[in-house]
N, C-alpha and C. Protein backbone atom coordinates (compact mmCIF):
# COMPACT_ATOMS: atom_id res chain seq x y z
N UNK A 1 14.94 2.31 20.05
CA UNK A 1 14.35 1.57 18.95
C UNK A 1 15.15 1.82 17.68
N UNK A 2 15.15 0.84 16.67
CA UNK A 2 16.16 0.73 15.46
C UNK A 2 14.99 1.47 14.50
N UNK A 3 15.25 2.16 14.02
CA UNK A 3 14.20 2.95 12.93
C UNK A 3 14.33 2.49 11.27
N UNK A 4 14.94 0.85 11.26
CA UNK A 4 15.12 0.38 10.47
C UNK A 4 14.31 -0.28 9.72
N UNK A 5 13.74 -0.36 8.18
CA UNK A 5 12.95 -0.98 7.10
C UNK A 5 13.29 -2.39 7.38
N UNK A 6 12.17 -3.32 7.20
CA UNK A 6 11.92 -4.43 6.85
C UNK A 6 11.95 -4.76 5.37
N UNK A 7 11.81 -3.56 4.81
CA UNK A 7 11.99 -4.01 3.37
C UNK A 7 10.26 -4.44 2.84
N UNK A 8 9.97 -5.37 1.79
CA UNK A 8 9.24 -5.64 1.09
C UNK A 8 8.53 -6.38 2.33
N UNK A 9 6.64 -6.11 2.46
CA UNK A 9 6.10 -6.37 3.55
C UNK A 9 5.15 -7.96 2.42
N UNK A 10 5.26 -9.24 3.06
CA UNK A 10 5.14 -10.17 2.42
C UNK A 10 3.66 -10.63 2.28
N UNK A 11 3.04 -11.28 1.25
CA UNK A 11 1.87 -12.04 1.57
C UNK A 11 1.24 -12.24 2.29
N UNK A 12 -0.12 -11.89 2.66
CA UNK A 12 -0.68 -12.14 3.87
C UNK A 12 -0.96 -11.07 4.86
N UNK A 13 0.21 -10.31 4.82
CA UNK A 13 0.11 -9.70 6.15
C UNK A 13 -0.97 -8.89 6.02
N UNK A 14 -1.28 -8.27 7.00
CA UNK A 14 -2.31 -6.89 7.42
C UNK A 14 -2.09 -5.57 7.39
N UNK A 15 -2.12 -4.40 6.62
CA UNK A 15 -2.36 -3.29 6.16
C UNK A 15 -3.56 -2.48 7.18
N UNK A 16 -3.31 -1.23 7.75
CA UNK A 16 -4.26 -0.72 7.86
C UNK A 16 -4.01 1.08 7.39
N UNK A 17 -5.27 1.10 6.94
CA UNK A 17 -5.68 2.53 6.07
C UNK A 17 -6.40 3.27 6.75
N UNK A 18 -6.82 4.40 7.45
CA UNK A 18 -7.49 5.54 8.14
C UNK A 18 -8.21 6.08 7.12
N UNK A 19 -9.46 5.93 7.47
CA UNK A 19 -10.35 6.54 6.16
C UNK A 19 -11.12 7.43 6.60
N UNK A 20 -11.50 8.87 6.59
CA UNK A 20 -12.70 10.05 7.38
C UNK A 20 -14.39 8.98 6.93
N UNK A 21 -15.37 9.29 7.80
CA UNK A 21 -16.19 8.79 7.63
C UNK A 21 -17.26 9.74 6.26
N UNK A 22 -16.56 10.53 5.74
CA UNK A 22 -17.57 10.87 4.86
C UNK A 22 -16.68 10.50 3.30
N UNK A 23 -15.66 10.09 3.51
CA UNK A 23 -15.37 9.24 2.41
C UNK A 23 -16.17 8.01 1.82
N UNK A 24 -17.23 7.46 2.54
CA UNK A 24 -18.56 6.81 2.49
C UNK A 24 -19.63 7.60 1.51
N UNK A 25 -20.03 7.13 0.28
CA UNK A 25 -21.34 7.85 0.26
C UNK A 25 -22.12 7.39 0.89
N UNK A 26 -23.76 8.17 1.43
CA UNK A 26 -24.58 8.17 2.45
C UNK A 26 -25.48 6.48 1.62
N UNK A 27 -25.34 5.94 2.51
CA UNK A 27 -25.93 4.46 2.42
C UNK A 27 -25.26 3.56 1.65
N UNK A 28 -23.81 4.20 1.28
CA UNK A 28 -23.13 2.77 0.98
C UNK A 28 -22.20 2.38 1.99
N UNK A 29 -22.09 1.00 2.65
CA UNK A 29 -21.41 0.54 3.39
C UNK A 29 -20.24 -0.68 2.54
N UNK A 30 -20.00 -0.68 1.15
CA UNK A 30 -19.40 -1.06 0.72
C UNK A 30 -18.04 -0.41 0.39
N UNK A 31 -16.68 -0.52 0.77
CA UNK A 31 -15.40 0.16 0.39
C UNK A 31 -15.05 0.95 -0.51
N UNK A 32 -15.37 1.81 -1.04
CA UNK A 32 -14.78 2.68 -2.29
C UNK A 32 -13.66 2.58 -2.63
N UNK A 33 -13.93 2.15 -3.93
CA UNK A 33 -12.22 2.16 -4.57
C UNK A 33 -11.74 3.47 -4.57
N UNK A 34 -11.94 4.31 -4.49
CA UNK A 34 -11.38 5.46 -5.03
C UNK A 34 -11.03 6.24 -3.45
N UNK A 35 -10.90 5.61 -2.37
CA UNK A 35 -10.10 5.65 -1.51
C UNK A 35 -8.53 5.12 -1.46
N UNK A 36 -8.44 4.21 -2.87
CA UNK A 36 -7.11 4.07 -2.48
C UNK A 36 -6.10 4.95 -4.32
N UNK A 37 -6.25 5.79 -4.30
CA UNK A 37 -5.46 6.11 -5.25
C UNK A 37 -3.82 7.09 -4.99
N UNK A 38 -3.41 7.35 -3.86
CA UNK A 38 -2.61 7.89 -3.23
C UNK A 38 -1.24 7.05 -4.53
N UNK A 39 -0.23 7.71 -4.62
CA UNK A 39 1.11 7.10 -5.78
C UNK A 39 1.77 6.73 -4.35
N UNK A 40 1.79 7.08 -3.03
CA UNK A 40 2.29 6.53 -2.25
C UNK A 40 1.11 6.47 -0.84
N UNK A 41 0.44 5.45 -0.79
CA UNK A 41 -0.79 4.84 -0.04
C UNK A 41 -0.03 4.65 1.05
N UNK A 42 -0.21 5.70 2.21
CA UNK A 42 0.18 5.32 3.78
C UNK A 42 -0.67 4.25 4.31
N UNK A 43 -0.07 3.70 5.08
CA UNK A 43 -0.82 2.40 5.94
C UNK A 43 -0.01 2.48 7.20
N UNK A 44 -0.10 1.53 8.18
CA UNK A 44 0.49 1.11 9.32
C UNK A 44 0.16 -0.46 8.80
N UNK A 45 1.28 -1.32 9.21
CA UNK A 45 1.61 -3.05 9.13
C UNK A 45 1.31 -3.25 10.48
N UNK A 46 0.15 -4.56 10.89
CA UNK A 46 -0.57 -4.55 11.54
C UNK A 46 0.35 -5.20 12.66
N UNK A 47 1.54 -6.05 11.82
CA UNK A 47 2.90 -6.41 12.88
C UNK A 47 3.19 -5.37 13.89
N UNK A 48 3.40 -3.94 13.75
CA UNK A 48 3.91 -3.42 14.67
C UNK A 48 2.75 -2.05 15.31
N UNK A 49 1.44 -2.18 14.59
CA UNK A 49 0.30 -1.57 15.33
C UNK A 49 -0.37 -2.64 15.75
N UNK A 50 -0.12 -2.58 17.18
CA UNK A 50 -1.04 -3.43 17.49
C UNK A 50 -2.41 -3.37 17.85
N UNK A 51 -2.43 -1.54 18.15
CA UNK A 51 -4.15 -1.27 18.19
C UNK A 51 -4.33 -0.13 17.37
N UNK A 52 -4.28 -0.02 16.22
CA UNK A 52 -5.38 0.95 15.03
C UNK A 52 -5.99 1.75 15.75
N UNK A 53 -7.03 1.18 16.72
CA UNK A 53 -8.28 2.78 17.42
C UNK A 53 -7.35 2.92 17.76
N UNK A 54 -6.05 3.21 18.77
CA UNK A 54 -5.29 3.85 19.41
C UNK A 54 -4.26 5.00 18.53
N UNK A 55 -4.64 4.40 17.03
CA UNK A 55 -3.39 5.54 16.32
C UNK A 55 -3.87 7.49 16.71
N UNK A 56 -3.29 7.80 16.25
CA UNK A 56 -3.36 9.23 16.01
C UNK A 56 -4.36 9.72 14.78
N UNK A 57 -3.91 8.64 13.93
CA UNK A 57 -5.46 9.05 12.84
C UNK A 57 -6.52 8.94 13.28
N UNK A 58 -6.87 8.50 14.29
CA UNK A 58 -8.33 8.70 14.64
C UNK A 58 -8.53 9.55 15.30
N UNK A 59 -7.65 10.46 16.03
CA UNK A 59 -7.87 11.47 16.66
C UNK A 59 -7.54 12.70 15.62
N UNK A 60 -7.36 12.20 14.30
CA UNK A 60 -7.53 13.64 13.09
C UNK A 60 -9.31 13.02 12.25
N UNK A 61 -10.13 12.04 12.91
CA UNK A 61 -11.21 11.90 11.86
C UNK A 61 -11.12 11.06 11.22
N UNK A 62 -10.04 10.25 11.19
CA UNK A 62 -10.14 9.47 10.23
C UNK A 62 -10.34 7.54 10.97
N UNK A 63 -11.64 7.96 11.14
CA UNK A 63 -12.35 6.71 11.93
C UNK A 63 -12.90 5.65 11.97
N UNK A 64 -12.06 5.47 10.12
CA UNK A 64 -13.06 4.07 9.70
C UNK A 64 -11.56 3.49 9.66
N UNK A 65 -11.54 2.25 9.74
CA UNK A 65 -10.04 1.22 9.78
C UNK A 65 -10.75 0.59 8.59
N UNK A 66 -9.45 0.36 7.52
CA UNK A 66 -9.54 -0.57 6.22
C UNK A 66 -9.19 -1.61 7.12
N UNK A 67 -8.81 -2.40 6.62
CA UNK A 67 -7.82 -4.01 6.80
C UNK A 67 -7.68 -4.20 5.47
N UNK A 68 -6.54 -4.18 5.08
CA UNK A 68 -5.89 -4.51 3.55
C UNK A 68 -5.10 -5.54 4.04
N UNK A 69 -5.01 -7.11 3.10
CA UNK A 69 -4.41 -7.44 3.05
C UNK A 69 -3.50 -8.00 2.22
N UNK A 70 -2.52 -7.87 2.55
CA UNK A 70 -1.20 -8.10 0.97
C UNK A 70 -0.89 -9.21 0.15
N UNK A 71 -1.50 -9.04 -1.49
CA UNK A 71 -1.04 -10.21 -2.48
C UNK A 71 -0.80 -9.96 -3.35
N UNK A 72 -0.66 -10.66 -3.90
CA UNK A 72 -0.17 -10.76 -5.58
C UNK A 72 -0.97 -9.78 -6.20
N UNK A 73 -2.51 -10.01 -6.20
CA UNK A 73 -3.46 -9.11 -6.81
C UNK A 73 -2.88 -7.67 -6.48
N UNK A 74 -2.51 -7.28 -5.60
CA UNK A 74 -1.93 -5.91 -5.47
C UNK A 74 -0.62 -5.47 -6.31
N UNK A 75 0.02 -6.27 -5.90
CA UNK A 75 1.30 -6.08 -6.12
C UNK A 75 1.54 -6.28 -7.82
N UNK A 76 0.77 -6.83 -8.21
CA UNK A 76 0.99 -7.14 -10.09
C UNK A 76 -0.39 -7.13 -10.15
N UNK A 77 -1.45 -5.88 -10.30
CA UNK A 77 -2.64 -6.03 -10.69
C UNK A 77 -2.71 -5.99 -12.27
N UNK A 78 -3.76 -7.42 -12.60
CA UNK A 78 -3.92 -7.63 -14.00
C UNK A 78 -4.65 -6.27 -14.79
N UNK A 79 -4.92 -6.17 -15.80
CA UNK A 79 -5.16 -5.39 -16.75
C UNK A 79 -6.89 -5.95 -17.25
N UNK A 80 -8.15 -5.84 -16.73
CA UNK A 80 -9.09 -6.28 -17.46
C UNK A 80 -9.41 -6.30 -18.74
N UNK A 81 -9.10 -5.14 -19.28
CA UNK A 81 -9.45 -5.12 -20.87
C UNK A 81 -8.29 -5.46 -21.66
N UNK A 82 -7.29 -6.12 -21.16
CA UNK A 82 -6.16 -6.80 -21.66
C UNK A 82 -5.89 -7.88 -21.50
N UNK A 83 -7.40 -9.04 -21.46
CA UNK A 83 -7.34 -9.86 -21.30
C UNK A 83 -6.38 -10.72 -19.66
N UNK A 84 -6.66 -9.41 -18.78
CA UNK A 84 -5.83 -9.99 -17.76
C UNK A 84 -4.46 -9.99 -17.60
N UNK A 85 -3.92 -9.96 -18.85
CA UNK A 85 -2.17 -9.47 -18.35
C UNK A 85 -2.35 -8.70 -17.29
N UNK A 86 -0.29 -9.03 -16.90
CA UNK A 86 -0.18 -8.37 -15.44
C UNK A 86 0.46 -7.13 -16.48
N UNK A 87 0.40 -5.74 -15.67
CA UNK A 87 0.43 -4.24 -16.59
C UNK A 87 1.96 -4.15 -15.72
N UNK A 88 3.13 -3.95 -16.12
CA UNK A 88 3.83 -3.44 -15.34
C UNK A 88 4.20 -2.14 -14.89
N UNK A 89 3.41 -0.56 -15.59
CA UNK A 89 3.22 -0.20 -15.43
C UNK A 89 2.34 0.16 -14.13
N UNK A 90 1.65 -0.83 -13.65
CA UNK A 90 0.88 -0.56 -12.66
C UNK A 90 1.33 -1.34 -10.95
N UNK A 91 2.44 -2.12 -11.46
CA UNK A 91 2.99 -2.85 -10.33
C UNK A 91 3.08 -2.11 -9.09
N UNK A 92 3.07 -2.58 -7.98
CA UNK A 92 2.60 -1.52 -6.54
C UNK A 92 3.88 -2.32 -5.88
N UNK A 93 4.55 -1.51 -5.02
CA UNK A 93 6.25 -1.98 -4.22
C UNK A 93 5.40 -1.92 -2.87
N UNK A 94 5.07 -2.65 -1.86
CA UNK A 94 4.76 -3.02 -0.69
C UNK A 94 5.57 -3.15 0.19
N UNK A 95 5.90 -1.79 0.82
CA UNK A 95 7.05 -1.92 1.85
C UNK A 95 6.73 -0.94 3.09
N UNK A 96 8.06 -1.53 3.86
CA UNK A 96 8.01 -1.35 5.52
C UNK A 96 8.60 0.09 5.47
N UNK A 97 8.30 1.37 5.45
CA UNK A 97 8.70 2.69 5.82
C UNK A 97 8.40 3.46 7.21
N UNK A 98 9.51 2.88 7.87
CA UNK A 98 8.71 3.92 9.26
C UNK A 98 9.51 5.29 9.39
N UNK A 99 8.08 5.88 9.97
CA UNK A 99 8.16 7.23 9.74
C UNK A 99 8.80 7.83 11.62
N UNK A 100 10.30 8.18 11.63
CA UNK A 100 10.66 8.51 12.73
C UNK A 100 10.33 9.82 12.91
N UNK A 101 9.97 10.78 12.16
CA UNK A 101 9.74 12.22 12.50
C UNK A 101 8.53 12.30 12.81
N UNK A 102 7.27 11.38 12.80
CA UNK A 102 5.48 11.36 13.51
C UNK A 102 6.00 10.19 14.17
N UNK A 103 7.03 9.30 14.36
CA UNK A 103 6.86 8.36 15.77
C UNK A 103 6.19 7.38 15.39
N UNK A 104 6.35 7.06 13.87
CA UNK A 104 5.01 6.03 13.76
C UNK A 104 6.09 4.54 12.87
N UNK A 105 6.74 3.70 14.10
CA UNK A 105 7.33 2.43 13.85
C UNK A 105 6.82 1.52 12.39
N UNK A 106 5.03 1.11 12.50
CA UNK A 106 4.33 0.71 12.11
C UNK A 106 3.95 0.97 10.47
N UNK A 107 4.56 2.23 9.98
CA UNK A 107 4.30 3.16 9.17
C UNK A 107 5.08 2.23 7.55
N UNK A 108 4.29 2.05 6.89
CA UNK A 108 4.39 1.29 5.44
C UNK A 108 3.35 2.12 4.52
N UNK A 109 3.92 2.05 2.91
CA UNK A 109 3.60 2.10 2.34
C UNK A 109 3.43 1.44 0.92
N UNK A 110 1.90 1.79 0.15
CA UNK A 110 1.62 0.90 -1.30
C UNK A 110 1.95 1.72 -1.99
N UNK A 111 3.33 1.37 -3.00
CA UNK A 111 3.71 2.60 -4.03
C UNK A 111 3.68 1.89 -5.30
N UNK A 112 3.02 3.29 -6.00
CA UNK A 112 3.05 3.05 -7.50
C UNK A 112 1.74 3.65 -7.74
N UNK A 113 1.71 3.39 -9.50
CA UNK A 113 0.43 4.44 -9.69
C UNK A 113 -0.62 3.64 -9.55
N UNK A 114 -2.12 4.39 -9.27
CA UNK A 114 -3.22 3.95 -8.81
C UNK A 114 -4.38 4.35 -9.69
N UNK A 115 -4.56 3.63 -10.76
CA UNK A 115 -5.41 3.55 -12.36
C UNK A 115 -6.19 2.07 -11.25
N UNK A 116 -7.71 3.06 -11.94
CA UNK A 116 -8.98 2.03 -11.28
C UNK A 116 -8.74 0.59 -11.15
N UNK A 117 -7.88 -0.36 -11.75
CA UNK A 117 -7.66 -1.67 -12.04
C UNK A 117 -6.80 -1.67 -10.54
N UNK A 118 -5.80 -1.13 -10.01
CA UNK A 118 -5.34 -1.02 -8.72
C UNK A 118 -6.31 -1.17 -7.86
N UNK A 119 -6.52 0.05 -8.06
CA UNK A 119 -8.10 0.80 -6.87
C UNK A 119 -8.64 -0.41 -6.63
N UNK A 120 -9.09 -1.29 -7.57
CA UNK A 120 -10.39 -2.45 -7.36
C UNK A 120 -9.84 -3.42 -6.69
N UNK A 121 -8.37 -3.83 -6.85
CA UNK A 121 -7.34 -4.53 -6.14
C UNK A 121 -7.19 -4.40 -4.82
N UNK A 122 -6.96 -3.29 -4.76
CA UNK A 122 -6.86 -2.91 -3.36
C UNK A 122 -8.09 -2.99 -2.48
N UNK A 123 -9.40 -2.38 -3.13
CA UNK A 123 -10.74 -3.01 -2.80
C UNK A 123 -11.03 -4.12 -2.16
N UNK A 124 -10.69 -5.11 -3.49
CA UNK A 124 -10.88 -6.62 -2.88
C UNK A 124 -9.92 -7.43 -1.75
N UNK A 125 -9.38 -7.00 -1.87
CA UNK A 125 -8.32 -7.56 -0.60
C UNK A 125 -8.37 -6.53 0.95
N UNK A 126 -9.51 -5.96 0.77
CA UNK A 126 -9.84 -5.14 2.16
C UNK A 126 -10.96 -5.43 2.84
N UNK A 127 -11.22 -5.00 4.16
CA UNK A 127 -12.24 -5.03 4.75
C UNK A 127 -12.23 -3.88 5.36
N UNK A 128 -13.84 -3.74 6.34
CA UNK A 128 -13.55 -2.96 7.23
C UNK A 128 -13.04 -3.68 8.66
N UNK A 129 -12.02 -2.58 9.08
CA UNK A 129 -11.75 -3.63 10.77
C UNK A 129 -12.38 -3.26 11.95
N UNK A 130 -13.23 -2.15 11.76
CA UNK A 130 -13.96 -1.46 12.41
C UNK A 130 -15.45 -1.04 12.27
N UNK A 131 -16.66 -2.46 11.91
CA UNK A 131 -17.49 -2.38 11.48
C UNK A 131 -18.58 -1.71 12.22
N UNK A 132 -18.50 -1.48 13.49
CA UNK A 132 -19.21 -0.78 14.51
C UNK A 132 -19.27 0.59 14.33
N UNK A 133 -17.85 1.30 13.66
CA UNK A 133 -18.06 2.88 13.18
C UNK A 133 -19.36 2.95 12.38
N UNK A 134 -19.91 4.18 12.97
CA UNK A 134 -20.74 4.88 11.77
C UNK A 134 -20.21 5.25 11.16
N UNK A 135 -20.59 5.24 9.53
CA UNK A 135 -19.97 5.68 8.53
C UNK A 135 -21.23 6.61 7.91
């Protein structure tokens, strides 16, 4: 296998995030932003995982699957109390990093800093892909 970057992972695609189930507070089943503040947010690109339950993060606990998916809103999140400008300070680089030393092809990351206006970005463009976990 070529352990080579794709580079910038485009519009649309599918993101997935490993989240522990007590990253949930008890009776919210809504996404917490404040799961995504990592300056470099690991994911797997859903192009080359093709089954998530099968990763290895779930066999460390981490048993809830995000589904993030990639746009503009991420990648140039506006500024609310700035009337919406895009902050460039906060711009996020969406790319293909696979990780050959854990074996993980699939392995991408959301870089840049992660100020709540991100967080909520990243929020809205997620789901869960695994709604059957208890959380």
């Amino acid at each position: 296998m070529q352990w080579i970057s794709e580079g910038d992972i485009p519009d649309g695609e599918k993101l997935y995030r490993y989240v522990k189930p007590w990253a949930f507070p008890e009776g919210q089943n809504e996404i917490p932003y404040k799961i995504f503040t990592d300056p470099d947010l690991s994911c797997d690109w859903k192009k080359y995982q093709r089954s998530p339950e099968a990763s290895r993060h779930i066999t460390e606990g981490k048993t809830v699957i995000i589904s993030i998916t990639v746009c503009d809103e991420i990648r140039n999140p506006r500024n609310p109390k700035n009337y919406g400008k895009k902050e460039t300070v906060w711009i996020q680089e969406i790319i293909h990093a696979p990780d050959k030393n854990d074996n993980n092809f699939s392995h991408s990351l959301i870089k840049g800093k992660k100020g709540k206006a991100v967080q909520m970005a990243i929020q809205e463009a997620s789901t869960i892909h695994n709604p059957n976990t208890k959380i």
